[in-house]
Protein backbone atom coordinates (compact mmCIF):
# COMPACT_ATOMS: atom_id res chain seq x y z
CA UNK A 1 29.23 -16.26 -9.99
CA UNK A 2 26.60 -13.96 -11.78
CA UNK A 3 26.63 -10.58 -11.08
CA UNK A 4 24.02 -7.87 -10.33
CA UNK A 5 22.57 -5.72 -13.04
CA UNK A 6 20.36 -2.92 -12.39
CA UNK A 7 18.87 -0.13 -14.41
CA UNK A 8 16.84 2.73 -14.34
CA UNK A 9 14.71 3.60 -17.29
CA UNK A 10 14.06 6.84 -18.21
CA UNK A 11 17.09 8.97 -19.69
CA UNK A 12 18.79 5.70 -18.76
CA UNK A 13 17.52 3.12 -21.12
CA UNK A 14 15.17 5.12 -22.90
CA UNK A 15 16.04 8.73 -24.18
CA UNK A 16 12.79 10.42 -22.80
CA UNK A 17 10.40 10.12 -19.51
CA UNK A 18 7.64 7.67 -19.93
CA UNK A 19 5.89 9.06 -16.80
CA UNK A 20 5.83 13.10 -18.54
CA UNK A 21 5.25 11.48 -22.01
CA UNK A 22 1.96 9.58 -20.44
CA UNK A 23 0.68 12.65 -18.99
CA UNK A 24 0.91 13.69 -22.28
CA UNK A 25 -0.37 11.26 -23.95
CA UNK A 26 -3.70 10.94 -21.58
CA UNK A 27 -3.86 15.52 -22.55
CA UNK A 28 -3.80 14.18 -26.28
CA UNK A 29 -6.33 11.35 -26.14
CA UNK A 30 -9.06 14.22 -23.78
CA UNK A 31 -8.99 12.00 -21.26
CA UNK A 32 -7.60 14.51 -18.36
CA UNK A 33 -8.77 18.16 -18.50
CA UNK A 34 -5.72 19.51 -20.58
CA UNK A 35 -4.52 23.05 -19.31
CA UNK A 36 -4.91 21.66 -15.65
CA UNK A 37 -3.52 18.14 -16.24
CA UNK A 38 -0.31 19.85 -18.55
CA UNK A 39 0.52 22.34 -16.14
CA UNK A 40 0.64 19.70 -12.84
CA UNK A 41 2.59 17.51 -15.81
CA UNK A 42 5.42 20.36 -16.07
CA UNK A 43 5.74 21.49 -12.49
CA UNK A 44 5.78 18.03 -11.31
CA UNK A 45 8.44 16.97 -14.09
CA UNK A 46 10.24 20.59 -12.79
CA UNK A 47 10.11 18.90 -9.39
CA UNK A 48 11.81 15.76 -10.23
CA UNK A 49 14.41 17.11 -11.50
CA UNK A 50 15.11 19.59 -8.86
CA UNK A 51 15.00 16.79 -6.59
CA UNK A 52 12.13 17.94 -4.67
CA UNK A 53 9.47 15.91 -5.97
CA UNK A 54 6.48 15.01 -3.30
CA UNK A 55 6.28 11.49 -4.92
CA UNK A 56 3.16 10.39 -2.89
CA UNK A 57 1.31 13.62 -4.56
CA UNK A 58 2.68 13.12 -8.19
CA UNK A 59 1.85 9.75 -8.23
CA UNK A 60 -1.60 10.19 -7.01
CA UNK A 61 -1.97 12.74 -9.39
CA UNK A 62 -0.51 10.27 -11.89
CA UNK A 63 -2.76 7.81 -11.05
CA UNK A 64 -6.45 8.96 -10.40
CA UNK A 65 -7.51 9.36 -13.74
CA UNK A 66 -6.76 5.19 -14.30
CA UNK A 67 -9.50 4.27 -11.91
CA UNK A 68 -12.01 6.31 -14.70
CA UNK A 69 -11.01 3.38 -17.09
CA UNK A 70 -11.29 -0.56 -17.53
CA UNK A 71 -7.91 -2.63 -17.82
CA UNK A 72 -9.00 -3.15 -21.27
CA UNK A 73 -9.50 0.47 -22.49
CA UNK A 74 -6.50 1.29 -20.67
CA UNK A 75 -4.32 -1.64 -22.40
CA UNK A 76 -5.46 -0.95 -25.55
CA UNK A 77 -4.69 3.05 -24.92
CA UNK A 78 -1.04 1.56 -23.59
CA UNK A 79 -0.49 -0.17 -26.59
CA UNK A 80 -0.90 2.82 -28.71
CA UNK A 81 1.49 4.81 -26.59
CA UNK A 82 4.18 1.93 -26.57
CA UNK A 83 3.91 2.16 -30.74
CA UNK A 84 3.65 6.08 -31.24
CA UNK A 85 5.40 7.33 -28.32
CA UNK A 86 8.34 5.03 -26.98
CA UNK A 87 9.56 2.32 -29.01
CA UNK A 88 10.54 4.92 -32.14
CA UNK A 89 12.59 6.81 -28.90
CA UNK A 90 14.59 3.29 -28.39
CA UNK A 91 18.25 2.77 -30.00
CA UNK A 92 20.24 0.15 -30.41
CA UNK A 93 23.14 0.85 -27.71
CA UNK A 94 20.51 0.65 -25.05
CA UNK A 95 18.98 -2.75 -26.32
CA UNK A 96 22.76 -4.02 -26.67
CA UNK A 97 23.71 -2.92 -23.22
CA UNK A 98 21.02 -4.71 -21.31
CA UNK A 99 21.79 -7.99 -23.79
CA UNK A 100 25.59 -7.83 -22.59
CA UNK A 101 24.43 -8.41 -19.22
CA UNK A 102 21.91 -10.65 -20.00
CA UNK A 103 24.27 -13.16 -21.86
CA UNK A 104 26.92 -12.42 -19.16
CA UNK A 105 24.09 -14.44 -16.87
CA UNK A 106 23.82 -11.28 -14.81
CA UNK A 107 20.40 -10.85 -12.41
CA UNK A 108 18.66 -8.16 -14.21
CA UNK A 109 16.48 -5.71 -13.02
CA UNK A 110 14.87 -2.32 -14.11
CA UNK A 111 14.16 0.07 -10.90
CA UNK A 112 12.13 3.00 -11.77
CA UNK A 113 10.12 5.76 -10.18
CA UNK A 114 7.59 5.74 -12.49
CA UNK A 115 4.83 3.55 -12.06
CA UNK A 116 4.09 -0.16 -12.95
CA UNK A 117 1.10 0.47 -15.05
CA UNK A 118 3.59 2.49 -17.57
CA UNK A 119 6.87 0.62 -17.09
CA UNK A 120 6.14 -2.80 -17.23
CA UNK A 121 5.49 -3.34 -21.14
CA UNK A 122 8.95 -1.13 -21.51
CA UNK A 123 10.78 -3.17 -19.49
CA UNK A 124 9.61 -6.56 -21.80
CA UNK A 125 10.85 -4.15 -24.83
CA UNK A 126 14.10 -4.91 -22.81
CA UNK A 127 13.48 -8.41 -21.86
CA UNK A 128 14.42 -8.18 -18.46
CA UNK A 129 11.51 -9.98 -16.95
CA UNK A 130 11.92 -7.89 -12.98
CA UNK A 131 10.50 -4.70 -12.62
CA UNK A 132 10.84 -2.54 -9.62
CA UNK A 133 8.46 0.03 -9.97
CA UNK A 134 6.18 1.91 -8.08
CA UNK A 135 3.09 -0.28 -7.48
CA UNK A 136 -0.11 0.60 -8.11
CA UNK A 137 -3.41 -0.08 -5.89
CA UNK A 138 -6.07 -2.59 -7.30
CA UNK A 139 -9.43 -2.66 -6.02
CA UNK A 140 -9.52 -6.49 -4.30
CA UNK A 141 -5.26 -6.70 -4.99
CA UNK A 142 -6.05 -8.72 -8.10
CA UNK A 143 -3.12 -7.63 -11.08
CA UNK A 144 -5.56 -8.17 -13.51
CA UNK A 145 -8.68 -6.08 -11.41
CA UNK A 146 -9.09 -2.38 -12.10
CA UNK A 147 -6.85 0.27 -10.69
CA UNK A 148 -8.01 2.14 -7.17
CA UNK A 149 -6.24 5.65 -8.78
CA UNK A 150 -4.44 5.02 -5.66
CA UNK A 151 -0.15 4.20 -5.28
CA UNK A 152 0.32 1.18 -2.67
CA UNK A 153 3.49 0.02 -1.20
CA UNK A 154 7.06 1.96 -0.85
CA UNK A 155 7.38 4.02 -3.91
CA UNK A 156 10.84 3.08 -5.75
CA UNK A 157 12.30 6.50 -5.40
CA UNK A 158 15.76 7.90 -4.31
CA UNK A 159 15.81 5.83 -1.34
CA UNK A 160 13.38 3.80 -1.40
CA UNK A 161 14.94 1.97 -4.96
CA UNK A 162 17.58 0.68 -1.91
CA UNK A 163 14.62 -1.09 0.21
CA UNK A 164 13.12 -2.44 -2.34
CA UNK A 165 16.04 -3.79 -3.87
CA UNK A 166 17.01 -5.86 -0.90
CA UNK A 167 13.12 -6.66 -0.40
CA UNK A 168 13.51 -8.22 -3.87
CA UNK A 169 17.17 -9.81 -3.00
CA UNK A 170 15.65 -11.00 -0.06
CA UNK A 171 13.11 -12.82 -1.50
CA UNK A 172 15.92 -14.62 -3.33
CA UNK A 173 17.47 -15.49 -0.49
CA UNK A 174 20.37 -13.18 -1.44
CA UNK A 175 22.36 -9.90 -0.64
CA UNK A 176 24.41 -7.35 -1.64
CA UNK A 177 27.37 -9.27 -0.82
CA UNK A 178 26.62 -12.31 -2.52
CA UNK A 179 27.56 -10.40 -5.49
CA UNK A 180 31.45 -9.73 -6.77
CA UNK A 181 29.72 -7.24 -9.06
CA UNK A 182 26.83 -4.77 -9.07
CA UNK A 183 25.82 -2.59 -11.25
CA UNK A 184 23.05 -0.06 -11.28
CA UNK A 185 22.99 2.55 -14.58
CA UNK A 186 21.02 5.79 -14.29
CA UNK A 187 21.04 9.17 -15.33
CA UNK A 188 19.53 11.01 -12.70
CA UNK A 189 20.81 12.62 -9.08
CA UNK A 190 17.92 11.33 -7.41
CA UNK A 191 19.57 8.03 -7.53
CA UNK A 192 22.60 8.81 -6.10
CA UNK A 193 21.82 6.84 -2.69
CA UNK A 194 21.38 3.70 -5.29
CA UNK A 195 24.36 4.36 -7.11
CA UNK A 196 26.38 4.26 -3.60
CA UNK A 197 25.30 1.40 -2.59
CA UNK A 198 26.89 -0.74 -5.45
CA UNK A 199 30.20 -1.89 -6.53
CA UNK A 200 29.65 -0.29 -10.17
CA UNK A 201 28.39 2.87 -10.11
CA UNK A 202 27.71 4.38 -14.11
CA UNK A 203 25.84 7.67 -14.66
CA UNK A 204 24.62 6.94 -17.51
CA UNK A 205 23.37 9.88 -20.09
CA UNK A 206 24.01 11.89 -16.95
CA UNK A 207 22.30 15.31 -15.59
CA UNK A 208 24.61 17.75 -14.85
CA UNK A 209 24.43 17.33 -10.79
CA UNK A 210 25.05 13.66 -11.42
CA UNK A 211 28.01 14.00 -14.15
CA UNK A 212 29.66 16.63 -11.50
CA UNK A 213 29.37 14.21 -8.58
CA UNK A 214 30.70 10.99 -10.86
CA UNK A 215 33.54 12.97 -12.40
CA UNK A 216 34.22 13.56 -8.35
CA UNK A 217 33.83 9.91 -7.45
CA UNK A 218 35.70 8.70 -10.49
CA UNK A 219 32.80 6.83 -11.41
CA UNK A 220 32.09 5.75 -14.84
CA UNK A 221 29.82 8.11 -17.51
CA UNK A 222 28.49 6.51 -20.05
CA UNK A 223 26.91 8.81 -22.68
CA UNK A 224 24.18 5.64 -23.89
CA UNK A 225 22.44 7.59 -27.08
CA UNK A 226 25.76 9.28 -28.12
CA UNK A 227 26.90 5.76 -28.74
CA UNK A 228 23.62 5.01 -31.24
């Protein structure tokens, strides 16, 4: 029976957050006012990690300045940031580890915070072909139309990655318990509730609040980039 892979992204598969390193980006290319957009990009980033991110705010904040821009500009502004800013960050343990699974004939998924718009082309990097991420408006819910600046749906965050997990299982026709294994890697507190909720827990590149509460659990750490 196949077993249940999941992964977060950033500081999990990727050494780095694609969501901070966006805002960045869009600073660098003058396409957001700069002091204003960098200093909502820190505290926001600050916020996250303190666990007391608004995510409704930070991704609409995230998100306006898309609507300014055509799929095309915006893809071809993507692309740019996929070759400057995260494929040099990617190693060769986290490629490997996501392959493992894959060969195993594990159901693979990625379940991020950050948005669709950002995550999806990373995930492909990865070839795991489901993406959880939070989704983002369209203006007649076309993929391919242009983006409202607006976030739609459940955002996939703390513990909302759980309901839209089983939303996804569901629409498999499957469950948690269907599963002998399941596994969900991440580096990041916030996703504690996920990381209870399956058979495998591994805090993977952990922060300290996580690496504390696995060490307490006796759940596994795996230090990803170490490995590289």
């Amino acid at each position: 029976m196949a077993n249940l892979a999941l992964f977060d992204l950033d500081h999990t598969l990727i050494p780095t957050d694609s969501d901070y390193e966006w805002g960045r980006f869009m600073v660098k290319l003058g396409i957001v006012d700069a002091e204003r957009f960098a200093e909502q990009n820190e505290r926001f980033y600050a916020d996250y990690k303190a666990g007391k991110l608004d995510i409704h705010a930070y991704l609409l904040a995230m998100l306006t300045p898309l609507a300014k821009y055509s799929r095309a500009q915006l893809k071809e502004w993507h692309d740019q940031y996929m070759h400057e800013v995260i494929k040099p960050t990617i190693v060769p343990a986290a490629l490997e580890l996501v392959k493992q699974h894959k060969e195993a004939g594990d159901l693979c998924c990625v379940v991020t915070a950050t948005n669709e718009f950002i995550t999806a082309p990373i995930a492909e990097v990865f070839g795991v072909d489901k993406l959880i991420a939070c989704e983002v408006e369209t203006v007649d819910g076309h993929p391919a139309s242009a983006f409202t600046g607006r976030p739609t749906g459940t955002p996939s965050y703390r513990e909302g990655k759980i309901v839209r997990v089983e939303a996804w299982l569901a629409s498999l026709g499957k469950r948690w318990s269907d599963f002998e294994h399941s596994y969900f890697y991440s580096d990041s507190h916030n996703d504690i509730p996920l990381l209870e909720k399956v058979t495998d827990p591994i805090a993977t590149n952990p922060d300290d609040t996580l690496r504390a509460h696995a060490q307490q659990a006796g759940w596994r750490i795996l230090d990803l980039f170490q490995a590289s």
